[in-house]
Every structure is written in structure tokens, then in C-alpha cells.
C-alpha atoms as a PDB file:
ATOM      1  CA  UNK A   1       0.000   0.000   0.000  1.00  0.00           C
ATOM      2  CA  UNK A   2       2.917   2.363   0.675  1.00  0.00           C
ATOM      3  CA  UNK A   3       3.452   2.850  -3.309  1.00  0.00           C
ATOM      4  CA  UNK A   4      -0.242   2.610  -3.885  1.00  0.00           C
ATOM      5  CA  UNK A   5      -0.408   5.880  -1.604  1.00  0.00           C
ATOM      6  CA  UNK A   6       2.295   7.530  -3.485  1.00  0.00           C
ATOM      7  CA  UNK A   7       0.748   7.533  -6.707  1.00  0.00           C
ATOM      8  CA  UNK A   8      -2.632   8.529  -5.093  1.00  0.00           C
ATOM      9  CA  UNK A   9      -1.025  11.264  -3.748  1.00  0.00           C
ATOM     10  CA  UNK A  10       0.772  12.337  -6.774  1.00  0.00           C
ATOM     11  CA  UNK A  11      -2.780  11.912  -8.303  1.00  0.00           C
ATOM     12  CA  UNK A  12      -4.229  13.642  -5.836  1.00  0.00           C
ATOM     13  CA  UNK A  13      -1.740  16.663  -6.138  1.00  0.00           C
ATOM     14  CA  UNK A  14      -2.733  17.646  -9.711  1.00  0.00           C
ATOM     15  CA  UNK A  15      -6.733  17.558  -9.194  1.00  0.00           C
ATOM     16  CA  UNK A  16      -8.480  20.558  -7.920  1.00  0.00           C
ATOM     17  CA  UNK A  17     -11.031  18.681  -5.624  1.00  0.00           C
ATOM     18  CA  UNK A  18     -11.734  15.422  -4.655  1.00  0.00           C
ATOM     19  CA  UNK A  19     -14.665  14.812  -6.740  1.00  0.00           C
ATOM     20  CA  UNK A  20     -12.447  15.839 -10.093  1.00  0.00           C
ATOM     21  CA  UNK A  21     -11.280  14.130 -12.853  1.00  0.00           C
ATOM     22  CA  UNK A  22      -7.095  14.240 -14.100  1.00  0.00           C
ATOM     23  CA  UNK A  23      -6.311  13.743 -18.001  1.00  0.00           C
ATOM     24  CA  UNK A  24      -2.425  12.571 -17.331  1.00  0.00           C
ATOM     25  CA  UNK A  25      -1.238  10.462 -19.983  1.00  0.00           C
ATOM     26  CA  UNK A  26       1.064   7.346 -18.337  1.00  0.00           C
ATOM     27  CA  UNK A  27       4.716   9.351 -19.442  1.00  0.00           C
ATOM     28  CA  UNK A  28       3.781  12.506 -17.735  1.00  0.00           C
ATOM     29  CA  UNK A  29       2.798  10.447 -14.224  1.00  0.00           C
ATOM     30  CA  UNK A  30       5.984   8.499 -15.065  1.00  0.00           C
ATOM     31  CA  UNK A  31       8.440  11.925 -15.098  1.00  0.00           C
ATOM     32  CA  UNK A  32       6.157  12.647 -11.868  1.00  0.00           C
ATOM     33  CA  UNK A  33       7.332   9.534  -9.857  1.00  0.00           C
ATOM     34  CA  UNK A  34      10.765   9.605 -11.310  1.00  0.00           C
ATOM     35  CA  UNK A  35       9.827   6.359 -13.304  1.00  0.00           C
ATOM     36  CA  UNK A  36       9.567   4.845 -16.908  1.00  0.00           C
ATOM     37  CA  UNK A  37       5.936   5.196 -18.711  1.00  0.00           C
ATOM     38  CA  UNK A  38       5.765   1.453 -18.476  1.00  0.00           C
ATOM     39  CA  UNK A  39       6.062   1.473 -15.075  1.00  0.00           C
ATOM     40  CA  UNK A  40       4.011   4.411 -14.729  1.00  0.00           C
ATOM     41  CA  UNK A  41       1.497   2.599 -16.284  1.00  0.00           C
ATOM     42  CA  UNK A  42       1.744  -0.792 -14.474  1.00  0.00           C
ATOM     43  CA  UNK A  43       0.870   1.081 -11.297  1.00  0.00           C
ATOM     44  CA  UNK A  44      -2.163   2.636 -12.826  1.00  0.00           C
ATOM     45  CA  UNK A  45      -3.505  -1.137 -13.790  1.00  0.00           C
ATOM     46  CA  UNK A  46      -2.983  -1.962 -10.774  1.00  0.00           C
ATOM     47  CA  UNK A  47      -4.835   1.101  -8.461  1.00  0.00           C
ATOM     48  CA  UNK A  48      -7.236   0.204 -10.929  1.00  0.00           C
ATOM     49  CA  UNK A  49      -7.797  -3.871 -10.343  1.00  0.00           C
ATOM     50  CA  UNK A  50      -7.720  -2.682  -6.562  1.00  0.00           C
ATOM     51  CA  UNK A  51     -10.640  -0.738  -7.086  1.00  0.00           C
ATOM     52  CA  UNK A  52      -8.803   2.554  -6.063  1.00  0.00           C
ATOM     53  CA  UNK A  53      -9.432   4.255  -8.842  1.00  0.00           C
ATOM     54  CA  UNK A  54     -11.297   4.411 -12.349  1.00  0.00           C
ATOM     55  CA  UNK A  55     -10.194   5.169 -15.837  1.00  0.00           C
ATOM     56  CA  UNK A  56     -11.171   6.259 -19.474  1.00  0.00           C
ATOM     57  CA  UNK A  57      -9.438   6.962 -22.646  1.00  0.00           C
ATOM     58  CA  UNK A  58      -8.845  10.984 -23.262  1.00  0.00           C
ATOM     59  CA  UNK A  59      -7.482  12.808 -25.961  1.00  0.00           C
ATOM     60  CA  UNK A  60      -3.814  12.737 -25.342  1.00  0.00           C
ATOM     61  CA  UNK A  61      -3.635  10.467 -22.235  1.00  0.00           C
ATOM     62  CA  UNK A  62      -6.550   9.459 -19.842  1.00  0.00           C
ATOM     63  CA  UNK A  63      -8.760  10.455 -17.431  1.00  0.00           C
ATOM     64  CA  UNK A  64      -8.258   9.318 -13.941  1.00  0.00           C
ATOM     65  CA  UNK A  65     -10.941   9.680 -11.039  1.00  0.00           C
ATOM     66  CA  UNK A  66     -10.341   8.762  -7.351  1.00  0.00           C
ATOM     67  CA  UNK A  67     -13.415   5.987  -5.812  1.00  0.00           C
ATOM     68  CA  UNK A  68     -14.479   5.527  -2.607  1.00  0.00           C
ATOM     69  CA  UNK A  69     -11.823   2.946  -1.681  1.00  0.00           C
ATOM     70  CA  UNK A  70      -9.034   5.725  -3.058  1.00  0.00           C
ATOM     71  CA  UNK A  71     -10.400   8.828  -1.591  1.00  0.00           C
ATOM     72  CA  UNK A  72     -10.713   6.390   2.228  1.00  0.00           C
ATOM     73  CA  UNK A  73      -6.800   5.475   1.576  1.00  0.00           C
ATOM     74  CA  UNK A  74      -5.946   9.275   1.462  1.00  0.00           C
ATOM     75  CA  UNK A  75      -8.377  10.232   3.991  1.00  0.00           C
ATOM     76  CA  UNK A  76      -6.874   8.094   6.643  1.00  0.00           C
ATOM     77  CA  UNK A  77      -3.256   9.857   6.130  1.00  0.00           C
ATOM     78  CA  UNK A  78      -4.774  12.684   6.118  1.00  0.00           C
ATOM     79  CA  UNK A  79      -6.261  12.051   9.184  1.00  0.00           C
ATOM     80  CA  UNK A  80      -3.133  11.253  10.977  1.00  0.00           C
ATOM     81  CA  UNK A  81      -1.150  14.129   9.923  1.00  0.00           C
ATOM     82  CA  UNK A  82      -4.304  16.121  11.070  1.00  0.00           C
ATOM     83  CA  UNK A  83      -3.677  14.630  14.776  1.00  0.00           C
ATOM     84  CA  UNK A  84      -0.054  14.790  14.413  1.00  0.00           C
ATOM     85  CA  UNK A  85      -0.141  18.390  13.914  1.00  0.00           C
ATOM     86  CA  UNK A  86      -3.002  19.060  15.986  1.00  0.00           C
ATOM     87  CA  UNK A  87      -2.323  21.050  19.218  1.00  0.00           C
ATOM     88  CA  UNK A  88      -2.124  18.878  22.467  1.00  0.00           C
ATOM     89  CA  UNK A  89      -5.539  18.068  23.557  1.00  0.00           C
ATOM     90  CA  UNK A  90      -7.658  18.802  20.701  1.00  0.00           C
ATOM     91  CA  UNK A  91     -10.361  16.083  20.723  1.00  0.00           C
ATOM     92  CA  UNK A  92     -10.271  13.141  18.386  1.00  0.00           C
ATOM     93  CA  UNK A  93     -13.983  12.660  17.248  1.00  0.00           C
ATOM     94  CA  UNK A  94     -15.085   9.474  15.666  1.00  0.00           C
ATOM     95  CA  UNK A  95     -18.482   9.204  14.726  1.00  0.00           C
ATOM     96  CA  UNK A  96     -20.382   5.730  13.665  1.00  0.00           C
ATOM     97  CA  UNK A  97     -23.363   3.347  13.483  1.00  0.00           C
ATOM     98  CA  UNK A  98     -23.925   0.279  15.777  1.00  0.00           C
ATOM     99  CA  UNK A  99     -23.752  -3.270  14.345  1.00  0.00           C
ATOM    100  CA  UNK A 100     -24.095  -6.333  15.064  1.00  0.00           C
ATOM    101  CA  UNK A 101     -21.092  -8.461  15.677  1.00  0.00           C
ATOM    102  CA  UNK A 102     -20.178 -11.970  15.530  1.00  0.00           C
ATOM    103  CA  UNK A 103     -21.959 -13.183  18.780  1.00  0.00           C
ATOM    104  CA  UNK A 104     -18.273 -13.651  20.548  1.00  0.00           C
ATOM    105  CA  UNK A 105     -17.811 -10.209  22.001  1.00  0.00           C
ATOM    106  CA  UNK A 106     -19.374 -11.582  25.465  1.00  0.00           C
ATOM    107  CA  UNK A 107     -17.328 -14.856  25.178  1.00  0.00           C
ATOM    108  CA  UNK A 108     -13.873 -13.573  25.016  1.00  0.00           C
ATOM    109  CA  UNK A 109     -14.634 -10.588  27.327  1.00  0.00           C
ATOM    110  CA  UNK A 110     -14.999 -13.013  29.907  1.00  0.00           C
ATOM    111  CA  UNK A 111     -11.755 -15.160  29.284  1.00  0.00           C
ATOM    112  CA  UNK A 112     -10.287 -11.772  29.301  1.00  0.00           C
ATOM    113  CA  UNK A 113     -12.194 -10.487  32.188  1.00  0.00           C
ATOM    114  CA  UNK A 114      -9.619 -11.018  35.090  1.00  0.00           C
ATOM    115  CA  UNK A 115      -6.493  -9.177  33.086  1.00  0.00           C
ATOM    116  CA  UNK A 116      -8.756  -6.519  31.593  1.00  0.00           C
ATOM    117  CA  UNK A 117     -10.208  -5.697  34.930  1.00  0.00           C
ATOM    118  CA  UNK A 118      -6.539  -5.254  36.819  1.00  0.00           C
ATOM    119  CA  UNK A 119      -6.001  -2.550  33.738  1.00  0.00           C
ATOM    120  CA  UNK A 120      -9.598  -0.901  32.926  1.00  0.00           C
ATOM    121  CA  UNK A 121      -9.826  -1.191  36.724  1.00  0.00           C
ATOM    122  CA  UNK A 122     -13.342  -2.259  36.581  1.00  0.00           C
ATOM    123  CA  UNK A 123     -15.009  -5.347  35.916  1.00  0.00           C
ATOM    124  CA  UNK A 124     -16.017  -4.840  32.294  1.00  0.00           C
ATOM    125  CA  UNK A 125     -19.854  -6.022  31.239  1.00  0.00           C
ATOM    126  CA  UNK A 126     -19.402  -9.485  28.983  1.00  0.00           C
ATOM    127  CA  UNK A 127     -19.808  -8.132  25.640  1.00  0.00           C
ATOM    128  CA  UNK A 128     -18.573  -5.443  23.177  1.00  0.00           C
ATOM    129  CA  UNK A 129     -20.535  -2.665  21.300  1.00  0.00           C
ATOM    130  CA  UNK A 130     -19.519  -2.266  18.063  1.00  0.00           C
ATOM    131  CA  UNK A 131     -19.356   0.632  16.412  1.00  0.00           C
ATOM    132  CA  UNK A 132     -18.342   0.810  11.940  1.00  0.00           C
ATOM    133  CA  UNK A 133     -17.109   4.799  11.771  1.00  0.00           C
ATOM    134  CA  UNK A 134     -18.739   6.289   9.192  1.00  0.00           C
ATOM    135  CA  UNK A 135     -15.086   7.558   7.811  1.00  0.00           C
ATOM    136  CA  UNK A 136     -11.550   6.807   8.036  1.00  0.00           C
ATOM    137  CA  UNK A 137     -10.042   7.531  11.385  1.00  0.00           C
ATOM    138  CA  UNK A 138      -6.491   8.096  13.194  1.00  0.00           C
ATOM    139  CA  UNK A 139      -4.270   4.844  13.565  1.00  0.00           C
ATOM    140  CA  UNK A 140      -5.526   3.934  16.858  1.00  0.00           C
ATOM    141  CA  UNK A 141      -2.080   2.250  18.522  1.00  0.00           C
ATOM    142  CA  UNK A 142      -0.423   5.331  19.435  1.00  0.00           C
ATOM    143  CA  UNK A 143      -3.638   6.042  21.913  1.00  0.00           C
ATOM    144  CA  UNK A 144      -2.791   2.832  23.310  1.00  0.00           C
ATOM    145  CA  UNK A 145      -3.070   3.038  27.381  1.00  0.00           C
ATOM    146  CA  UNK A 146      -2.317  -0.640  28.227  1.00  0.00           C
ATOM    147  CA  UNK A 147      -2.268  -4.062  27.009  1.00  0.00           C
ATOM    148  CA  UNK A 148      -3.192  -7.517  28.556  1.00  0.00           C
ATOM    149  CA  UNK A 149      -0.924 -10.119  27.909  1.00  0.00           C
ATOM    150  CA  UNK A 150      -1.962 -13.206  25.636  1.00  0.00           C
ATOM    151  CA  UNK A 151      -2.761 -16.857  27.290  1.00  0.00           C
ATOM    152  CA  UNK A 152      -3.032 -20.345  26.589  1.00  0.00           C
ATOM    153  CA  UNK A 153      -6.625 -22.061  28.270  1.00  0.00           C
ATOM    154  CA  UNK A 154      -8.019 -25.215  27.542  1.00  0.00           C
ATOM    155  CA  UNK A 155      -5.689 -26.126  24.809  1.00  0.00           C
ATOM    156  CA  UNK A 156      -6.218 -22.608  23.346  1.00  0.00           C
ATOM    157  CA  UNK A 157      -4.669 -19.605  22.603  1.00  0.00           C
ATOM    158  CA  UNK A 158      -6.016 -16.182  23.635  1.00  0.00           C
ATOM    159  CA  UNK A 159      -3.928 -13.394  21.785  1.00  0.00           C
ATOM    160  CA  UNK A 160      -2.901 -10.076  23.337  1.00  0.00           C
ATOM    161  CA  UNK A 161      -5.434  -6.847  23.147  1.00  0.00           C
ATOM    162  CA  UNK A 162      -4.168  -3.375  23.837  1.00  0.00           C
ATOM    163  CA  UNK A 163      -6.747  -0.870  24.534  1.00  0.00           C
ATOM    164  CA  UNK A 164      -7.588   2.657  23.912  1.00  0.00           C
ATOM    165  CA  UNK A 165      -9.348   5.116  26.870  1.00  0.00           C
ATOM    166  CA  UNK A 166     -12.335   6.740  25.042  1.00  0.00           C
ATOM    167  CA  UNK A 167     -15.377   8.316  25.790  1.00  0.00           C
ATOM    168  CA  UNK A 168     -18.982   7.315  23.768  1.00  0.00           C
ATOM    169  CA  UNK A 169     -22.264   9.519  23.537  1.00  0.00           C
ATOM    170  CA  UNK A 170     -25.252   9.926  22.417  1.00  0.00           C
ATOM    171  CA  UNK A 171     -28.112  12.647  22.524  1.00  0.00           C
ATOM    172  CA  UNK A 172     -28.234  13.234  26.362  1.00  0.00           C
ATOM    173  CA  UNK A 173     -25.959  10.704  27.365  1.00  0.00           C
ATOM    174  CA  UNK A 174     -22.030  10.112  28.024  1.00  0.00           C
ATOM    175  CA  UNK A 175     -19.943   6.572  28.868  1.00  0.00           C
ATOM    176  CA  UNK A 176     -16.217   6.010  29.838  1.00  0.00           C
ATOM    177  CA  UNK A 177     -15.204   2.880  27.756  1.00  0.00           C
ATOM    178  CA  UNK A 178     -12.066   1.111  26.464  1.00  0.00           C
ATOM    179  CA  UNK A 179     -11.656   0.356  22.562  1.00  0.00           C
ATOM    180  CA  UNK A 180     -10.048  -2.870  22.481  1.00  0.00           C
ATOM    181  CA  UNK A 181      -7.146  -3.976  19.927  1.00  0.00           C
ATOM    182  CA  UNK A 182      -6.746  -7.649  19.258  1.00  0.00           C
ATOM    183  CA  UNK A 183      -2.989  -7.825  18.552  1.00  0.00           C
ATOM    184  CA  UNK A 184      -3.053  -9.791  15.057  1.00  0.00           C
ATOM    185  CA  UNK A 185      -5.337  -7.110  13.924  1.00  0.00           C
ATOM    186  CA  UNK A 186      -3.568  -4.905  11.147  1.00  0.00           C
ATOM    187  CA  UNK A 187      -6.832  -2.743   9.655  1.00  0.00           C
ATOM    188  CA  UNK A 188      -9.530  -1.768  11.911  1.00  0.00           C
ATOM    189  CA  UNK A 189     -12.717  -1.630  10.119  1.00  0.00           C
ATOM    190  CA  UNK A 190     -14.755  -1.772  13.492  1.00  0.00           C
ATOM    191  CA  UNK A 191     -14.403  -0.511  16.596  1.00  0.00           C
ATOM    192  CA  UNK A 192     -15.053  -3.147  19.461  1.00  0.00           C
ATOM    193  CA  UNK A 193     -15.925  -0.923  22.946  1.00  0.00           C
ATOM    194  CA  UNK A 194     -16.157  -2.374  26.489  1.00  0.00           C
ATOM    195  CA  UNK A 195     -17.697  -0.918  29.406  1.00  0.00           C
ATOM    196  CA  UNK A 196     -18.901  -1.450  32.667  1.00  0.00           C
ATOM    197  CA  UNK A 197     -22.525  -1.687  32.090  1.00  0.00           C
ATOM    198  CA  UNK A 198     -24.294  -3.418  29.083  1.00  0.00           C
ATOM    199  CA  UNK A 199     -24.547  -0.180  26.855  1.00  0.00           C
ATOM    200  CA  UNK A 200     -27.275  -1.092  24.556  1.00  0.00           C
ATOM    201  CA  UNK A 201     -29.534  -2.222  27.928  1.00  0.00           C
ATOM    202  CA  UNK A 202     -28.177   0.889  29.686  1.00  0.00           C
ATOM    203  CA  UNK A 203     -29.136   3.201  26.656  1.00  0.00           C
ATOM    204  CA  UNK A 204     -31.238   1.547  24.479  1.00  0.00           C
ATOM    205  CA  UNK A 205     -28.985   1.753  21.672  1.00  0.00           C
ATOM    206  CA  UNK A 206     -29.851  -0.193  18.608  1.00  0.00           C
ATOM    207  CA  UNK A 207     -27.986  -1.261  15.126  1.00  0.00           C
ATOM    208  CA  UNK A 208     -28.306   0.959  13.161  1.00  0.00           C
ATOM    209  CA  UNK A 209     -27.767   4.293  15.995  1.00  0.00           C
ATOM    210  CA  UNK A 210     -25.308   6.991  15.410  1.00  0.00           C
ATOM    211  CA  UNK A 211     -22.464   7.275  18.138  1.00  0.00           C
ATOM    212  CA  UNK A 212     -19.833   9.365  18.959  1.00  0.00           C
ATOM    213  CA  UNK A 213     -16.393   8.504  20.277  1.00  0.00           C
ATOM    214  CA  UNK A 214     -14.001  10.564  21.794  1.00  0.00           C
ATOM    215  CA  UNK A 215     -10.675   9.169  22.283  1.00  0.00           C
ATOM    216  CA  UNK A 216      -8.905  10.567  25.553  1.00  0.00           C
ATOM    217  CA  UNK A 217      -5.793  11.697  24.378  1.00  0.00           C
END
């Protein structure tokens, strides 16, 4: 992804707005990048098969528009130098909808229980609320407050989580939770909070509900 990001960016660069189309022909992105047009153009194909961006002939090149999955790529580094140049204590906002999870969240917060309540410090309610931001967000490790060490039970093995202090609300309400990190986990796509109480009991939050998340930085 590192080179995919460089080309987006170089993309990026040259386009007025994020909704715009470039007309680059393959040796002009190549003396861009400091590369041949062939290679130029084998990175195109290949943004392209990864659904980053889309393409169409033009008259002297073609015409290059960012999707979805492109603009999200850029957005997240974007988002990180935001907080990296961000003042100390300006608040880290994450908002997103509740969904379901896999039915496990209550099973492994109780293997974890013991460990996770000597570092949360309180005995956290067997299951996780979990929360799909509706945008990119901030690469969550460097938040990290503490971790609980993995463990072997049964003849299984229970990885390592780190976890993340945050605070979730709602209209009229506010909760001190913990987003929790499995170790193996390289791209978070969800956000798995625990909490003292059963949150969706508590609040009578639903799938489908709009949250907030403030990570305490």
C-alpha cells in the first residue's frame, strides 16, 4: 500500500477537488514519480484492479478519477497528519453506526475479564458494542493506554489486546469505555468498545444508531 499511496497522492496533487477528474497520460505520471511510462502505467492497472481508482481513454492520455476505496486510503493519512499536527488536547472525534457483531464479544470478554479488569480497573460487562465509523479515522495504537498479555486455556490460545481510553455519547448521554485492539489485527474496520454496564440495555442503543467517540488523548 505504501506505493499505492504515493501515486494517489501524486494523483491527488494535480486535481483541484476530490470529486475531479485528471487527463495525465502514463509518461507525464511516469516523469512525476521519477519512473519509466511502463512502469508508470503498471501502477495505474494496478490502483485500478484494486478498485482505487477508475479510468477512461482521453485525448492525449486518460482520465483518472479517485473511488471511494481511493479517496478512504488518502483520507486516513490525512487524518493522521491532522492529529499529528493538531495542538495537544484537541479532541479526536469518531463518529459511527452500531452493528451487530459476531456473537463472541461476550465470550472472550470473559476469558479476558480477570487481566482486563486489573487494567480498565473495573469489571467490564461481557460483551462489546460495536461501532463501523462512518469515515476513516487516526491509527488507533499510538492512543494505546495498556495491554493484557496473551494466554493459553483449555488447549487454546487467547492473543494479546491493547486498549484505547475513550469516551462514547449519544443525545443526552455520556460513557467512559475502552476500545479494544486484538494484537493480530492490522486494519480496523470496526471498533469493538467495552464498558462497565451493558450499553445497549443501559441506553437503548440499537444497530443501526449513530455514536460518537471521543478518544482521551
Amino acid at each position: 500500500m505504501h506505493r499505492s499511496f504515493l501515486v494517489l497522492y501524486e494523483l491527488s496533487k494535480r486535481m483541484k477537488h476530490r470529486s475531479g477528474r485528471l487527463l495525465i497520460s502514463s509518461s507525464e505520471l511516469g516523469e512525476c514519480l521519477g519512473v519509466s511510462q511502463q512502469t508508470a502505467s503498471r501502477y495505474l492497472s494496478d490502483l485500478e484492479l484494486g478498485g482505487f481508482i477508475e479510468r477512461s481513454r482521453g485525448g492525449r492520455g486518460q482520465f483518472i478519477s479517485l473511488t471511494r476505496k481511493g479517496l478512504d486510503v488518502l483520507d486516513g493519512v490525512y487524518l493522521n497528519l491532522k492529529t499529528f499536527f493538531d495542538e495537544i488536547g484537541t479532541p479526536i472525534l469518531i463518529k459511527g453506526r452500531v452493528v451487530q457483531g459476531f456473537g463472541e464479544g461476550a465470550y472472550y470478554v470473559k476469558e479476558y475479564s480477570k487481566s482486563l479488569r486489573e487494567g480498565l480497573g473495573f469489571e467490564p460487562f461481557f460483551g462489546t458494542l460495536n461501532i463501523k465509523p462512518l469515515r476513516p479515522f487516526p491509527f488507533l495504537e499510538k492512543y494505546v493506554v495498556g495491554e493484557v498479555k496473551g494466554f493459553s486455556k483449555g488447549g487454546r490460545s487467547f492473543g494479546s489486546l491493547k486498549y484505547v481510553s475513550a469516551i462514547l455519547s449519544s443525545s443526552g448521554w455520556t460513557e467512559d469505555c475502552f476500545i479494544i485492539i486484538p494484537k493480530r489485527t492490522h486494519h480496523l474496520s470496526e471498533l469493538e468498545v467495552v464498558c462497565e454496564h451493558g450499553l445497549r440495555e443501559k441506553h437503548g442503543i440499537k444497530d443501526g444508531d449513530l455514536l460518537q467517540v471521543e478518544l482521551k488523548v
